[in-house]
Protein backbone atom coordinates (compact mmCIF):
# COMPACT_ATOMS: atom_id res chain seq x y z
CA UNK A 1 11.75 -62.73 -22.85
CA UNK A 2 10.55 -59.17 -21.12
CA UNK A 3 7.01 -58.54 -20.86
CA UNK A 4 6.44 -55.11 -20.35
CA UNK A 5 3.13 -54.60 -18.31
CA UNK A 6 1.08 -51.69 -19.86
CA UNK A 7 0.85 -48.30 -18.25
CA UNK A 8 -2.42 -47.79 -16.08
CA UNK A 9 -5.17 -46.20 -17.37
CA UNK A 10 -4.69 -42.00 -16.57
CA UNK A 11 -7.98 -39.32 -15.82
CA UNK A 12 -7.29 -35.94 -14.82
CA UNK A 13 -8.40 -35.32 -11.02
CA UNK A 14 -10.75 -32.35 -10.49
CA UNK A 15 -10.41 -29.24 -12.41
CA UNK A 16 -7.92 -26.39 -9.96
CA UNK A 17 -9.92 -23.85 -7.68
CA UNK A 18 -9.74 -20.22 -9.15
CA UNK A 19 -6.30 -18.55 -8.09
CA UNK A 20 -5.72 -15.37 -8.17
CA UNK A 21 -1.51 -13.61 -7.43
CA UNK A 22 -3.21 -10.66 -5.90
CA UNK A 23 -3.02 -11.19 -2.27
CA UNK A 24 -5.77 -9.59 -0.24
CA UNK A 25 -5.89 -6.50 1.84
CA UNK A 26 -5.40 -8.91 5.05
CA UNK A 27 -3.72 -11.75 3.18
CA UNK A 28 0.02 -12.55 4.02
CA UNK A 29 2.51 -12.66 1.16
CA UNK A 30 5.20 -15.62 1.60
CA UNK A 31 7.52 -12.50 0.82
CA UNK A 32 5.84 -10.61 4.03
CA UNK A 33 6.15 -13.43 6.30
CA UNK A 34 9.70 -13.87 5.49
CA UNK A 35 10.40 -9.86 6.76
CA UNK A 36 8.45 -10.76 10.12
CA UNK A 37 11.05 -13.79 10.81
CA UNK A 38 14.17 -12.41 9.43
CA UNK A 39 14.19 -8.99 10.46
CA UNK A 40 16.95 -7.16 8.01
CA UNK A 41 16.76 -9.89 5.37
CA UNK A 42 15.31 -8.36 2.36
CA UNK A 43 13.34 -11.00 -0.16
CA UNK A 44 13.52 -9.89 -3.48
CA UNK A 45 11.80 -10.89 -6.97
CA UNK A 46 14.40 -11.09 -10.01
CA UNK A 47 14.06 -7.40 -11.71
CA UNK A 48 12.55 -5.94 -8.33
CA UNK A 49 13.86 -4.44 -5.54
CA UNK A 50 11.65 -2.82 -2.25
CA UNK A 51 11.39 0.95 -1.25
CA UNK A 52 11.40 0.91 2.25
CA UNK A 53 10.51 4.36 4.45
CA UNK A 54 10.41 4.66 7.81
CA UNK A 55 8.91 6.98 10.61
CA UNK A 56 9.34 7.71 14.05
CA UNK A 57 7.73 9.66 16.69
CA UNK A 58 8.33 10.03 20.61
CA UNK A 59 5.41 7.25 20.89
CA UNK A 60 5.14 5.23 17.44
CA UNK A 61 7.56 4.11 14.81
CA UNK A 62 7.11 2.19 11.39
CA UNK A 63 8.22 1.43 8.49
CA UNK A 64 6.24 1.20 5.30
CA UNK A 65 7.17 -1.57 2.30
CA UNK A 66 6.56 -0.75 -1.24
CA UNK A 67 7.25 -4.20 -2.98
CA UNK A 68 8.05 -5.41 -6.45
CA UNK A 69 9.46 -1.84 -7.84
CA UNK A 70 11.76 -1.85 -10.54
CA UNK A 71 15.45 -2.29 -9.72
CA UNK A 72 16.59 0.56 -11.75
CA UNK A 73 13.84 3.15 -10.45
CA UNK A 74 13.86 6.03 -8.27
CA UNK A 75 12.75 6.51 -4.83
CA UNK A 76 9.54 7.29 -5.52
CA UNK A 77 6.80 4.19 -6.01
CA UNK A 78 5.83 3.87 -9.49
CA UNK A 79 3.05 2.12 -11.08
CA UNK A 80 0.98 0.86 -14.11
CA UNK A 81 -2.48 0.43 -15.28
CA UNK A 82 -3.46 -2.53 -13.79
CA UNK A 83 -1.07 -2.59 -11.17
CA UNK A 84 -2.03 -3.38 -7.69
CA UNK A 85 0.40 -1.56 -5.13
CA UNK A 86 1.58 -4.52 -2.46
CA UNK A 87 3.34 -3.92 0.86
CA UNK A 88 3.21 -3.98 4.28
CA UNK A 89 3.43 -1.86 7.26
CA UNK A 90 6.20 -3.39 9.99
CA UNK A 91 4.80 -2.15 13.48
CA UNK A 92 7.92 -1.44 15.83
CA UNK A 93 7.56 -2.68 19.05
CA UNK A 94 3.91 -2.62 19.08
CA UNK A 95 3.18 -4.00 22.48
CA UNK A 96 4.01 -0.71 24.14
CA UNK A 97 2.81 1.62 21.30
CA UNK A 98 -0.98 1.29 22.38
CA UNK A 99 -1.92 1.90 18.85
CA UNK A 100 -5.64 1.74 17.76
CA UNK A 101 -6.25 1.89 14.34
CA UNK A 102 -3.91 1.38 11.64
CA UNK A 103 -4.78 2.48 7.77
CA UNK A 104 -3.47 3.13 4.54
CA UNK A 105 -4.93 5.46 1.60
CA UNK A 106 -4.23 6.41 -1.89
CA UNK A 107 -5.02 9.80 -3.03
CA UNK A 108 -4.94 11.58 -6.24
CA UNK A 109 -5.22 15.25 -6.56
CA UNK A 110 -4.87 17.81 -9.71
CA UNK A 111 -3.89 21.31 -9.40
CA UNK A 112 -4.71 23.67 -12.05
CA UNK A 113 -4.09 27.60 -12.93
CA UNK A 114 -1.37 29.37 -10.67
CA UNK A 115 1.17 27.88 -9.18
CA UNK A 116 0.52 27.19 -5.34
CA UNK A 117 -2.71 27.33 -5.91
CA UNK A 118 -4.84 24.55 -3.10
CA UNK A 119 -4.89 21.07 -5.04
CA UNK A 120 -8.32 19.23 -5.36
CA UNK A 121 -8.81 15.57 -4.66
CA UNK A 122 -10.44 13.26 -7.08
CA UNK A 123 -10.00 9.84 -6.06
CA UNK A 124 -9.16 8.84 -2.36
CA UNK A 125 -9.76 5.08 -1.50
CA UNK A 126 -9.27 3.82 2.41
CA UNK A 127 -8.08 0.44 3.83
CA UNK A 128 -8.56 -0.10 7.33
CA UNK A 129 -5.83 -2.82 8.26
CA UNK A 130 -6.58 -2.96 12.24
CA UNK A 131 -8.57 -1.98 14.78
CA UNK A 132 -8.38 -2.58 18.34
CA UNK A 133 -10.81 -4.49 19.79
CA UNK A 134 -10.46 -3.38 22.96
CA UNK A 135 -7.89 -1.10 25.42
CA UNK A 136 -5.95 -4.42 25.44
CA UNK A 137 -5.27 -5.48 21.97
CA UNK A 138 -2.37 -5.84 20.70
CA UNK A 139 -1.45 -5.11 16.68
CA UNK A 140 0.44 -7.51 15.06
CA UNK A 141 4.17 -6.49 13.89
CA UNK A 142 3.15 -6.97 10.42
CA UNK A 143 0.39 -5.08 8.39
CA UNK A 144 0.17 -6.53 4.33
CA UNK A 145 -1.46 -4.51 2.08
CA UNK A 146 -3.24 -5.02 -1.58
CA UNK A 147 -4.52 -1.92 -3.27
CA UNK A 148 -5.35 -1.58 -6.68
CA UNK A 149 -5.37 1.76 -9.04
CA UNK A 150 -8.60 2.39 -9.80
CA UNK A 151 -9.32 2.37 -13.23
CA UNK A 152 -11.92 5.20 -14.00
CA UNK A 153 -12.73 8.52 -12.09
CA UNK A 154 -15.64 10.82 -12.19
CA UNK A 155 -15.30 14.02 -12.95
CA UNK A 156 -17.13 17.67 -11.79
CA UNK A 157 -20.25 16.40 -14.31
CA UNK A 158 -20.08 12.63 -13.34
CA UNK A 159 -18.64 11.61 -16.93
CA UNK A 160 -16.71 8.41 -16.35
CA UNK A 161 -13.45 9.03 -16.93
CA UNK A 162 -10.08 6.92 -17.42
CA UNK A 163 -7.46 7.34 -14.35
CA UNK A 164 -5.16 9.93 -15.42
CA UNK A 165 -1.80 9.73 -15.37
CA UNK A 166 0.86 11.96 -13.29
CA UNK A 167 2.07 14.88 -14.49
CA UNK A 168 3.62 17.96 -13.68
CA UNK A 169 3.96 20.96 -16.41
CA UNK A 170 4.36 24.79 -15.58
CA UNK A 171 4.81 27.79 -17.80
CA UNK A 172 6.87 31.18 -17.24
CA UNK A 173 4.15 32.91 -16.78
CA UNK A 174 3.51 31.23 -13.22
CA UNK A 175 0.54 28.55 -14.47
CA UNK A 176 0.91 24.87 -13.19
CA UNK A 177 -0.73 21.74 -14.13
CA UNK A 178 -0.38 18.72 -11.91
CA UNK A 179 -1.88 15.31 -11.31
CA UNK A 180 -0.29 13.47 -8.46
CA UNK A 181 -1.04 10.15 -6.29
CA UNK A 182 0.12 9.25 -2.85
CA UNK A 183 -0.22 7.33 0.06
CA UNK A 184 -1.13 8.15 3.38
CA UNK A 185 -0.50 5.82 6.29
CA UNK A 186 -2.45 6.97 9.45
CA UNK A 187 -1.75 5.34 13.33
CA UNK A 188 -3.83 6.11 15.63
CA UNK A 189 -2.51 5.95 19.30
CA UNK A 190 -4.56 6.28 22.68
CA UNK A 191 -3.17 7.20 25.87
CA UNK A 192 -4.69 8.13 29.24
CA UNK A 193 -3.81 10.22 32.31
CA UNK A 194 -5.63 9.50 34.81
CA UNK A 195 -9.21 9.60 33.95
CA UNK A 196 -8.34 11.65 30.65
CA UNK A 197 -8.24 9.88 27.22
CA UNK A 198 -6.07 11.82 24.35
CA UNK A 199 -6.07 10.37 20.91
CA UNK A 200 -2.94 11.36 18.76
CA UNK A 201 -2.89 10.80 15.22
CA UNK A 202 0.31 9.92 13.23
CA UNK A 203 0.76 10.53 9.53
CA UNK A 204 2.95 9.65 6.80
CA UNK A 205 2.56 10.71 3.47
CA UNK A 206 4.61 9.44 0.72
CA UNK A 207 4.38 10.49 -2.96
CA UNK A 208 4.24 7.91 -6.34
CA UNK A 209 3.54 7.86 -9.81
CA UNK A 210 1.00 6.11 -11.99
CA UNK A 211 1.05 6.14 -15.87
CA UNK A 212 -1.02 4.77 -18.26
């Protein structure tokens, strides 16, 4: 005869801590620290692909990673409501680069009336990713990034307004209306001759889209 031995008793261990997908501004990706071993190895999500833009200067050069785009967009970066833009900024050999600060913005701007006439900015949100401590320190290679769309604006009265979308409309007759985002990436590099300190400031500007 079997005797089958009941199954022990079961209780659920303690409820799981909060989780969130959105990484941090400083938090690394598993998807980020893949790029930083396997140089040239792009990691990509089913559906997704990266848009990858570099830039190079007689003393810096980087390359900026837009992540989890759709694999049948354009070039440009395009987002969502509720999106949050991920990425990181790859640092090429940063031990002799004597960078300083290292930061990333998105800007939105609208540009009414004539065409050419100066756009006006009406969101602009900062991340500082690093900052030297001292004449010594070294950035690290890899930069991630988390930023997400706002989701309301104010406008010239203070009315709380939803974030438009982009847009881009012009007539014969010369008038233009426009609402476009980008992102700035700004490295800051120090250098000194003799006792003379010059700061030179590096920027990269890249356009992208955001509909409702």
């Amino acid at each position: 005869m079997i005797i089958i031995e009941p199954l022990p008793l079961y209780s659920s261990s303690d409820p799981s801590p909060d989780y969130t997908a959105v990484a941090g501004v400083r938090e690394v990706t598993v998807e980020a620290a893949w790029h930083s071993e396997l140089p040239g190895v792009e990691i990509r999500t089913r559906g997704t692909r990266n848009i990858v833009r570099s830039y190079k200067s007689k003393m810096v050069a980087f390359s900026v990673v837009f992540q989890h785009q759709q694999a049948d967009a354009g070039q440009v970066p395009a987002y969502c409501q509720d999106d949050a833009v991920t990425g990181f900024i790859r640092i090429h050999d940063a031990r002799a680069s004597k960078i300083t600060c290292i930061s990333i913005s998105l800007e939105g701007e609208v540009e009414l009336g004539l065409a050419g006439k100066s756009p006006r900015s009406f969101t602009n949100t900062t991340f500082d990713l690093w900052t030297a401590d001292d004449v010594h320190s070294v950035p690290p290679n890899i930069h991630n990034f988390t930023i997400p769309f706002p989701q309301t604006i104010e406008d010239r009265n203070k009315v709380e307004r939803a974030l438009p979308s982009s847009i881009k409309l012009s007539t014969r007759a010369g008038l233009a209306a426009e609402i476009r985002y980008a992102f700035t990436v700004r490295v800051t590099v120090q250098t000194f001759r003799g006792m003379t300190r010059k700061i030179h400031r590096y920027v990269y500007k890249r356009d992208c889209t955001f509909s409702r």
